[in-house]
Protein backbone atom coordinates (compact mmCIF):
# COMPACT_ATOMS: atom_id res chain seq x y z
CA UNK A 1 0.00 0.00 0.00
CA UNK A 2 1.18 3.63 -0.85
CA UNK A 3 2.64 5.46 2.11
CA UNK A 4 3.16 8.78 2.67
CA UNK A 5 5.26 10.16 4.97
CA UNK A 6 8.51 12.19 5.84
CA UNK A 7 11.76 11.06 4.61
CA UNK A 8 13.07 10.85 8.40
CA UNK A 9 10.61 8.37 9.58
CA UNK A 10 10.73 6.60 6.28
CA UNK A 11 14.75 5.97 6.66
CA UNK A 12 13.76 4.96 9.90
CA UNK A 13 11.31 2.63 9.23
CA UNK A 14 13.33 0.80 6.27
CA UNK A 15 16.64 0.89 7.90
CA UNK A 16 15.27 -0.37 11.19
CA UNK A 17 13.36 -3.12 9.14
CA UNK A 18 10.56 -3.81 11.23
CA UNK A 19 8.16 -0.85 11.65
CA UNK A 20 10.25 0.25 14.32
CA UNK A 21 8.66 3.86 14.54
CA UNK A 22 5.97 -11.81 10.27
CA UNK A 23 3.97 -34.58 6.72
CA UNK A 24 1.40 -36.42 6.34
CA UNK A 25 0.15 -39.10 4.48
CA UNK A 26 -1.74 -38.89 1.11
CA UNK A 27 -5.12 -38.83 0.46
CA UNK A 28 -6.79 -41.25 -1.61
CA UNK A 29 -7.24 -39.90 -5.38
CA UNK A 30 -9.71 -37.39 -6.13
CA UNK A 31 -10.47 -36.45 -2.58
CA UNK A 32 -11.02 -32.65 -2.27
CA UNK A 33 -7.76 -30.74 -0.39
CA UNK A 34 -8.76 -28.86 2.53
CA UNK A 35 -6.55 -27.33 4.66
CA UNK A 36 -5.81 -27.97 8.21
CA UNK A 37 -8.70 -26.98 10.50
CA UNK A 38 -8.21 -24.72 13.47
CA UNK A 39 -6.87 -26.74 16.01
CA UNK A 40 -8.91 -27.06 19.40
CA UNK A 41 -8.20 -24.59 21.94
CA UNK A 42 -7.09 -26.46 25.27
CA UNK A 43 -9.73 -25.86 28.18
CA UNK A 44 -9.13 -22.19 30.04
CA UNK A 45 -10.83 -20.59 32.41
CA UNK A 46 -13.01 -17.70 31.30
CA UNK A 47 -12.40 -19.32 28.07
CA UNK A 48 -9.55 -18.37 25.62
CA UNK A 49 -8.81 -17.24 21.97
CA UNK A 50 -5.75 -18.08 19.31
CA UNK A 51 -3.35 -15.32 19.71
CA UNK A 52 -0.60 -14.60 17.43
CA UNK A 53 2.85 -14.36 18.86
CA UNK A 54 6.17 -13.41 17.31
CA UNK A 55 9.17 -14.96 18.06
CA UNK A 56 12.78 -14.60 16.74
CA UNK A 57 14.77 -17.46 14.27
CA UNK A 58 17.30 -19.18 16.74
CA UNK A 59 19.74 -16.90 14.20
CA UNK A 60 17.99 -14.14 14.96
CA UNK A 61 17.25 -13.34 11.37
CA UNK A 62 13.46 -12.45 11.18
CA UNK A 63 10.37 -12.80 13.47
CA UNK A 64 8.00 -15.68 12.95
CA UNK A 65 4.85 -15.69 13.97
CA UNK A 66 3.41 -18.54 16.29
CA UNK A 67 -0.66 -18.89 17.05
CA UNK A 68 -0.81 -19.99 20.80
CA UNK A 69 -4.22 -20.37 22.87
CA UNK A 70 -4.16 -17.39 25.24
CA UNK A 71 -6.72 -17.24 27.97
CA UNK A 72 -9.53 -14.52 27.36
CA UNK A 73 -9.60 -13.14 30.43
CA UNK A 74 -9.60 -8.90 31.85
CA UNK A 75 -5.98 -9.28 31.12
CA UNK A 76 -5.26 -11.01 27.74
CA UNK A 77 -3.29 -8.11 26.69
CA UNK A 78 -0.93 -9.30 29.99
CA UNK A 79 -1.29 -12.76 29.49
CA UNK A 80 -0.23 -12.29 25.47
CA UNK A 81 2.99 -10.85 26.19
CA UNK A 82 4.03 -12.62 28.93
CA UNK A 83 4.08 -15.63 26.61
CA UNK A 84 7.20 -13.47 24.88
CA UNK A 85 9.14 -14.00 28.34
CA UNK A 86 12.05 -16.24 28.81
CA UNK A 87 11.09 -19.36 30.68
CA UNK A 88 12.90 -22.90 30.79
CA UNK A 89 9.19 -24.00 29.93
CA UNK A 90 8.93 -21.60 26.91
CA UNK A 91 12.91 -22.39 25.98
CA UNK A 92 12.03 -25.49 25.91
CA UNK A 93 9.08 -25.54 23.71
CA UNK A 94 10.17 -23.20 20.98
CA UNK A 95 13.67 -25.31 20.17
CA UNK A 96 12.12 -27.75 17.70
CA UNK A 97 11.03 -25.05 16.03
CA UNK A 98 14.27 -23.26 15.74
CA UNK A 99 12.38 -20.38 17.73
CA UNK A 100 13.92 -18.26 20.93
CA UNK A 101 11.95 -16.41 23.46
CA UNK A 102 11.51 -12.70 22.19
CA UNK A 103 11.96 -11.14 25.72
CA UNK A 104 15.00 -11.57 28.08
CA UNK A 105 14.34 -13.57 31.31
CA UNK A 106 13.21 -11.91 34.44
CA UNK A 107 11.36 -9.34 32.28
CA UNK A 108 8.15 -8.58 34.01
CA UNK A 109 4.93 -6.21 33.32
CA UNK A 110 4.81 -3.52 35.88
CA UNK A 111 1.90 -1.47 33.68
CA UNK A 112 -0.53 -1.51 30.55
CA UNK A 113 -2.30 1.22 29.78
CA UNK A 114 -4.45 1.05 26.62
CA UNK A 115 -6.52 4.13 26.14
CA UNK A 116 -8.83 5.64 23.34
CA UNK A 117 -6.25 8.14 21.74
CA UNK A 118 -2.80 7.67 21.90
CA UNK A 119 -0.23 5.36 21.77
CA UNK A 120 -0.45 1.97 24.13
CA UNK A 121 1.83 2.03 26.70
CA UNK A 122 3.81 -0.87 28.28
CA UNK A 123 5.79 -0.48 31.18
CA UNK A 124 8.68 -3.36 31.79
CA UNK A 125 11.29 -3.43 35.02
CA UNK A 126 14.65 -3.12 34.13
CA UNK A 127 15.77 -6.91 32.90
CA UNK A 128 13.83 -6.29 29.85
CA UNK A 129 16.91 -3.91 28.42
CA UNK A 130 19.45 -7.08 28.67
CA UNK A 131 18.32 -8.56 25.36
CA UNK A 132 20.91 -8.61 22.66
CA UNK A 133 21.39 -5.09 21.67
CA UNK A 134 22.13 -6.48 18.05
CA UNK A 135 18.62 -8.15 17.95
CA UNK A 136 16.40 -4.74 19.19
CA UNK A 137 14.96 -4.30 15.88
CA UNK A 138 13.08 -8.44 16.45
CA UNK A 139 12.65 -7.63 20.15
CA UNK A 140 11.24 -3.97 19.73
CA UNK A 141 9.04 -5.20 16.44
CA UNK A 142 8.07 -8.48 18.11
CA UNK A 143 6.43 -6.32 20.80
CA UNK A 144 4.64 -3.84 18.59
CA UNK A 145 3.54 -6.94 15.75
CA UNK A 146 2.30 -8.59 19.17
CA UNK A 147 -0.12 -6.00 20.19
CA UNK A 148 -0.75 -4.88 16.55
CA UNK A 149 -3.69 -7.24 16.82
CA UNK A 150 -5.96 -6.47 19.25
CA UNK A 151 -7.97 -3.58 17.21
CA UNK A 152 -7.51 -1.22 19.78
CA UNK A 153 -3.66 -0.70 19.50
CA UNK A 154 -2.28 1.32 16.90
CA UNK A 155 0.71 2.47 18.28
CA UNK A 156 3.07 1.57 21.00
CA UNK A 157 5.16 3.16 23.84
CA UNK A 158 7.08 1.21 25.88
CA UNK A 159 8.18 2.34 29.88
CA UNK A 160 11.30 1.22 31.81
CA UNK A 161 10.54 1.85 35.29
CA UNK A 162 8.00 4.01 34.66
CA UNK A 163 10.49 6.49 32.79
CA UNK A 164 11.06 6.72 28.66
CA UNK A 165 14.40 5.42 28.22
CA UNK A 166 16.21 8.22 25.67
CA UNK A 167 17.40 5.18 24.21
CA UNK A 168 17.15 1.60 24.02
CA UNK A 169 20.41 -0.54 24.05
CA UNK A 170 20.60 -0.79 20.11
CA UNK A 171 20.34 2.90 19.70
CA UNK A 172 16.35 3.32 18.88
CA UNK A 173 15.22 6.62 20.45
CA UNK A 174 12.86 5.42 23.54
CA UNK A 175 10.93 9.18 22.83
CA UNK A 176 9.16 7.37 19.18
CA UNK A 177 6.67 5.43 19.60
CA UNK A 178 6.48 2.76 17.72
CA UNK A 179 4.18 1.82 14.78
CA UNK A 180 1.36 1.84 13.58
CA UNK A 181 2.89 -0.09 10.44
CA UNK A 182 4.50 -3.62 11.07
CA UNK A 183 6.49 -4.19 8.38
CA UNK A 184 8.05 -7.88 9.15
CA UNK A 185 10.70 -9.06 8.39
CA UNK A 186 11.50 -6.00 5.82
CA UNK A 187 13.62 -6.04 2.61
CA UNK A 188 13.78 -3.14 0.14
CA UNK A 189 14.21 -3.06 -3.63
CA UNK A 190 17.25 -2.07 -4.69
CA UNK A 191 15.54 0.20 -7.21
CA UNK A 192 13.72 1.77 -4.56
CA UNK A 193 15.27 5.43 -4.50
CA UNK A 194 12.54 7.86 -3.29
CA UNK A 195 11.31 6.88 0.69
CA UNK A 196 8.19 9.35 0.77
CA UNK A 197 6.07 6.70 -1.76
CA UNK A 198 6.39 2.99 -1.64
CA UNK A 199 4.60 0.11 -2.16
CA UNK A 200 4.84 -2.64 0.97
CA UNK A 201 3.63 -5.74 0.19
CA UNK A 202 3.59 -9.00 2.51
CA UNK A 203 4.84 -12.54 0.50
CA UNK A 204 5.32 -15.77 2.59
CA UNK A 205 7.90 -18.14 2.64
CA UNK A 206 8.88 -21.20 4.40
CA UNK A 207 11.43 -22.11 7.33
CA UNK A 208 12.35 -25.59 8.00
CA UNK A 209 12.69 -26.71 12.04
CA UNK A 210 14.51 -28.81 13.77
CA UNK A 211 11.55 -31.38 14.01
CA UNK A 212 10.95 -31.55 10.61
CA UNK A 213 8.45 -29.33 10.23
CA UNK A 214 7.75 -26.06 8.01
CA UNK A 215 6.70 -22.77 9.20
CA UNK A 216 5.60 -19.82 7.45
CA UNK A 217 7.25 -16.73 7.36
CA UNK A 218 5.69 -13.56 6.44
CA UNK A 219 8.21 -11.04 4.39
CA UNK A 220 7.66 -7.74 3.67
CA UNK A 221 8.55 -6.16 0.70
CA UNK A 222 8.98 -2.50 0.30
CA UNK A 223 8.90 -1.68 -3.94
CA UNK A 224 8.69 1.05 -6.29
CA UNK A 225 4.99 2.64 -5.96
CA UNK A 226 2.65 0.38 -8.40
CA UNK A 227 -1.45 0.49 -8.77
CA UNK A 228 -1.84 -2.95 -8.52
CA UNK A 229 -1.10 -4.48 -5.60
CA UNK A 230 -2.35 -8.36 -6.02
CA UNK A 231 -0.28 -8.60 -9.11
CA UNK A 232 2.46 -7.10 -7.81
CA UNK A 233 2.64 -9.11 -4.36
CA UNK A 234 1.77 -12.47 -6.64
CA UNK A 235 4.91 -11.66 -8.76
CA UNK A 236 6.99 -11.17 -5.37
CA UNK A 237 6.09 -14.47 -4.25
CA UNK A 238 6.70 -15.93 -7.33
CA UNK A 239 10.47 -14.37 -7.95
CA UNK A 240 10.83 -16.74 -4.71
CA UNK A 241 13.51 -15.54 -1.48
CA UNK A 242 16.33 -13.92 -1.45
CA UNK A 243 19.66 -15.79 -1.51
CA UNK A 244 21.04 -16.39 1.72
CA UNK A 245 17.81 -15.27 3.48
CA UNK A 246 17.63 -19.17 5.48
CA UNK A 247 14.16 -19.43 4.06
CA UNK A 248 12.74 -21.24 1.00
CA UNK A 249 9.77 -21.42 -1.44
CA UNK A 250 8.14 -24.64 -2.56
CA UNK A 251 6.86 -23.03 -5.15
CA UNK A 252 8.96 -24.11 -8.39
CA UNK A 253 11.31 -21.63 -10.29
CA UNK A 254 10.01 -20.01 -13.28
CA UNK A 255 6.29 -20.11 -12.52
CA UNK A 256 5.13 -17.11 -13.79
CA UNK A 257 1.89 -15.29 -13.62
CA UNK A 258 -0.82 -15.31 -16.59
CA UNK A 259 -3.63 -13.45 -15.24
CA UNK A 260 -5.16 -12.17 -11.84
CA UNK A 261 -8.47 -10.85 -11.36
CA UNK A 262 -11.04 -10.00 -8.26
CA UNK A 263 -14.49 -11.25 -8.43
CA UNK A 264 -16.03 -9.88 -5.39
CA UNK A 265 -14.02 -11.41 -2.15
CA UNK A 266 -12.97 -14.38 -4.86
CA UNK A 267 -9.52 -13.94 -6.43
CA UNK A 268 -8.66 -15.56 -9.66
CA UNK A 269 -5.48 -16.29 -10.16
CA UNK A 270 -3.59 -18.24 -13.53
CA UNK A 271 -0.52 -19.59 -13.61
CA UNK A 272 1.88 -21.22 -15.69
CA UNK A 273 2.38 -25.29 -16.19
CA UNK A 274 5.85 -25.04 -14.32
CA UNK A 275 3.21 -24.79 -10.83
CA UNK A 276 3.00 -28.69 -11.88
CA UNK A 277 6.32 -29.51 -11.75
CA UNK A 278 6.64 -29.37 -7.73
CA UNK A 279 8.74 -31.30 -5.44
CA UNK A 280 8.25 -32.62 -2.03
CA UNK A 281 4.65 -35.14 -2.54
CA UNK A 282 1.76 -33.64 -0.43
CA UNK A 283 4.25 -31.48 1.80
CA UNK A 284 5.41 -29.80 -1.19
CA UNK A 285 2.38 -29.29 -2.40
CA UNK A 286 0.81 -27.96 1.20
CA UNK A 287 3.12 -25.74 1.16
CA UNK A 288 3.18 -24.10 -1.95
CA UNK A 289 -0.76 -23.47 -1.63
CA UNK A 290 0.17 -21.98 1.74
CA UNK A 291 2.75 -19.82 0.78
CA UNK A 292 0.24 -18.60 -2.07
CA UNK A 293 -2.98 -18.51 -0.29
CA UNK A 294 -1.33 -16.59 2.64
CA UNK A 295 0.12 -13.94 0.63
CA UNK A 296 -3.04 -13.69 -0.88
CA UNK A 297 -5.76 -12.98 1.47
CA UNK A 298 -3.31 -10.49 3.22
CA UNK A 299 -4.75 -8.01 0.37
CA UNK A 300 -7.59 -5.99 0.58
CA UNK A 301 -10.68 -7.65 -0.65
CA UNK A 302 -9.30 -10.92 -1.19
CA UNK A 303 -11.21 -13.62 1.43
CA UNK A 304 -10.55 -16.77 -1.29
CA UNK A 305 -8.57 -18.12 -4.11
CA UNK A 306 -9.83 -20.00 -6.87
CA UNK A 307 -6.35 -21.33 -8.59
CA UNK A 308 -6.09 -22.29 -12.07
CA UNK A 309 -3.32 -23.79 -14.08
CA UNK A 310 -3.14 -22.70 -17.83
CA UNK A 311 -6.30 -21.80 -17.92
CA UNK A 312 -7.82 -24.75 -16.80
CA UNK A 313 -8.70 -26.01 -12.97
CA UNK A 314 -6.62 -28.96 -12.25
CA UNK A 315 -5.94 -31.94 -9.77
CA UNK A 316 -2.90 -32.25 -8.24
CA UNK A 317 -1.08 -35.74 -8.83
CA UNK A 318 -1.48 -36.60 -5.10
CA UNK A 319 -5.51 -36.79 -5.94
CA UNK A 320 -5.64 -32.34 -4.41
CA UNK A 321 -8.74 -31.43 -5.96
CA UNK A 322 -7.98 -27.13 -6.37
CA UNK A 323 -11.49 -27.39 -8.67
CA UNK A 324 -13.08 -25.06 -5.96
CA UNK A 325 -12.32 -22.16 -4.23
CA UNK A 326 -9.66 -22.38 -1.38
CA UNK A 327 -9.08 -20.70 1.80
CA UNK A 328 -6.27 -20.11 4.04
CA UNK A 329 -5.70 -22.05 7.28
CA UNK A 330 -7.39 -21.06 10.23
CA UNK A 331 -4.81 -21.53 12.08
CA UNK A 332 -1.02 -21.22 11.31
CA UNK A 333 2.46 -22.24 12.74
CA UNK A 334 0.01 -23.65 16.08
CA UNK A 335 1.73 -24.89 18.66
């Protein structure tokens, strides 16, 4: 989307990267693909609700995001980012996923205001400043991308001690607060010369774990200003990640992009015969209608994708029948 704004907080938002102002077995042929279900939420008290959590690679690379069930209680904002906090427990669970806790240990929550205007504040003790100072731009995003989704937090302005630290132990002035954009996981054209107009668009790609299993990353592209937005985050997606990034695309090399259009909330999308010539079985093929269907419904107006191969809807050699329109999942990296 087209942003406007000075060239100071632009700099600062691209150079800081992160809106600091992301196996199983076949089924039997024919059998329609759906993808995985929302998993069940484990019994809470007061009841409880999939929040979305953002924790850093083990290499401290990029901030995935997790979906956790948080208890829905007078203090889920609380209870959400106290999952961030350094615990054995937490430690523990995030390693087979190549995950670390976002928040040092010993960081508690003195204070959370949330009011009608204004900026959210968050008010930590003093532990929370002993992260890495060469990892504040995942710590300080994780935070604001954390809160980012309950509706009523736009921005956010985080306390040490009550007091607004002049500046945090990476260098980020403590006076900005941070937001409202979350750009994850940023990367910037190189032909990108002119920071007061932009187009950001949000692709996804996929990081193996320790266990085995995929996760998906979002990335956030920031481009020359263009009008159309689907095509041009569909093209992104497609040109696949960058080298050296840790992260990979199952979709295959040189499938390109024949025609997009919007029918209502339905988005049509055609694409070349090389989307046929995946690797991986079923996982490959999960996860290249993740990556795609992901990316996708991130737009505006977009709530399905009906997929088409040359023209033509198709079945997938593991008996995937894409003849109807497909959804995202409902739930994504769960744990």
């Amino acid at each position: 989307m087209h942003r406007t704004i000075s060239r100071f907080l632009a700099l600062f938002l691209l150079l800081l990267a992160l809106a600091i102002c992301l196996p199983g077995c076949a089924d039997p042929p024919g059998e329609p693909f759906s993808l995985p279900a929302e998993p069940p939420l484990p019994p809470e008290p007061g009841g409880g609700y999939l929040g979305t959590l953002y924790y850093p690679d083990n290499e401290l690379r990029f901030l995935v995001p997790v979906q956790r069930a948080i208890p829905e209680t007078e203090t889920v904002v609380r209870n959400t980012l106290e999952q961030l906090v350094e615990t054995p427990q937490l430690e523990k669970e995030l390693k087979p996923l190549g995950l670390v806790p976002l928040l040092p240990e010993k960081t508690v929550i003195l204070g959370i205001h949330i009011g009608e205007t204004g900026p959210a504040r968050v008010d930590f003790n003093s532990p929370f400043l002993q992260y890495d100072p060469s990892a504040e731009r995942l710590v300080l995003g994780g935070l604001l991308c954390t809160l980012r989704q309950f509706p009523q937090v736009e921005q956010l302005k985080i306390m040490v001690e009550g007091d607004s630290p002049e500046k945090f132990p990476g260098g980020t002035p403590g006076a900005i607060p941070l937001g409202p954009e979350c750009l994850l996981n940023l990367e910037v054209d190189d032909a990108l010369d002119d920071y007061h107009n932009y187009t950001a668009v949000t692709i996804y790609f996929c990081l193996p774990t320790p266990q085995g299993r995929t996760l998906y990353v979002p990335v956030t592209r920031a481009l020359q200003p263009v009008e159309e937005h689907h095509v041009a985050a569909l093209k992104e997606l497609l040109d696949g990640p960058r080298k050296g990034s840790g992260l990979f695309s199952d979709i295959p090399p040189g499938t390109e992009l024949i025609s997009l259009h919007l029918e209502e909330e339905l988005a049509i999308i055609d694409l070349s015969a090389e989307l046929l010539t995946y690797e991986g079985g079923r996982t490959g093929a999960e996860n290249m209608l993740n990556q795609i269907l992901l990316t996708l419904v991130r737009l505006e107006g977009v709530g399905k994708v009906q997929l088409l191969v040359e023209g033509e809807k198709v079945t997938l050699p593991e008996g995937l029948d894409l003849s109807n329109p497909l959804e995202p999942p409902a739930a994504c990296n769960y744990f």
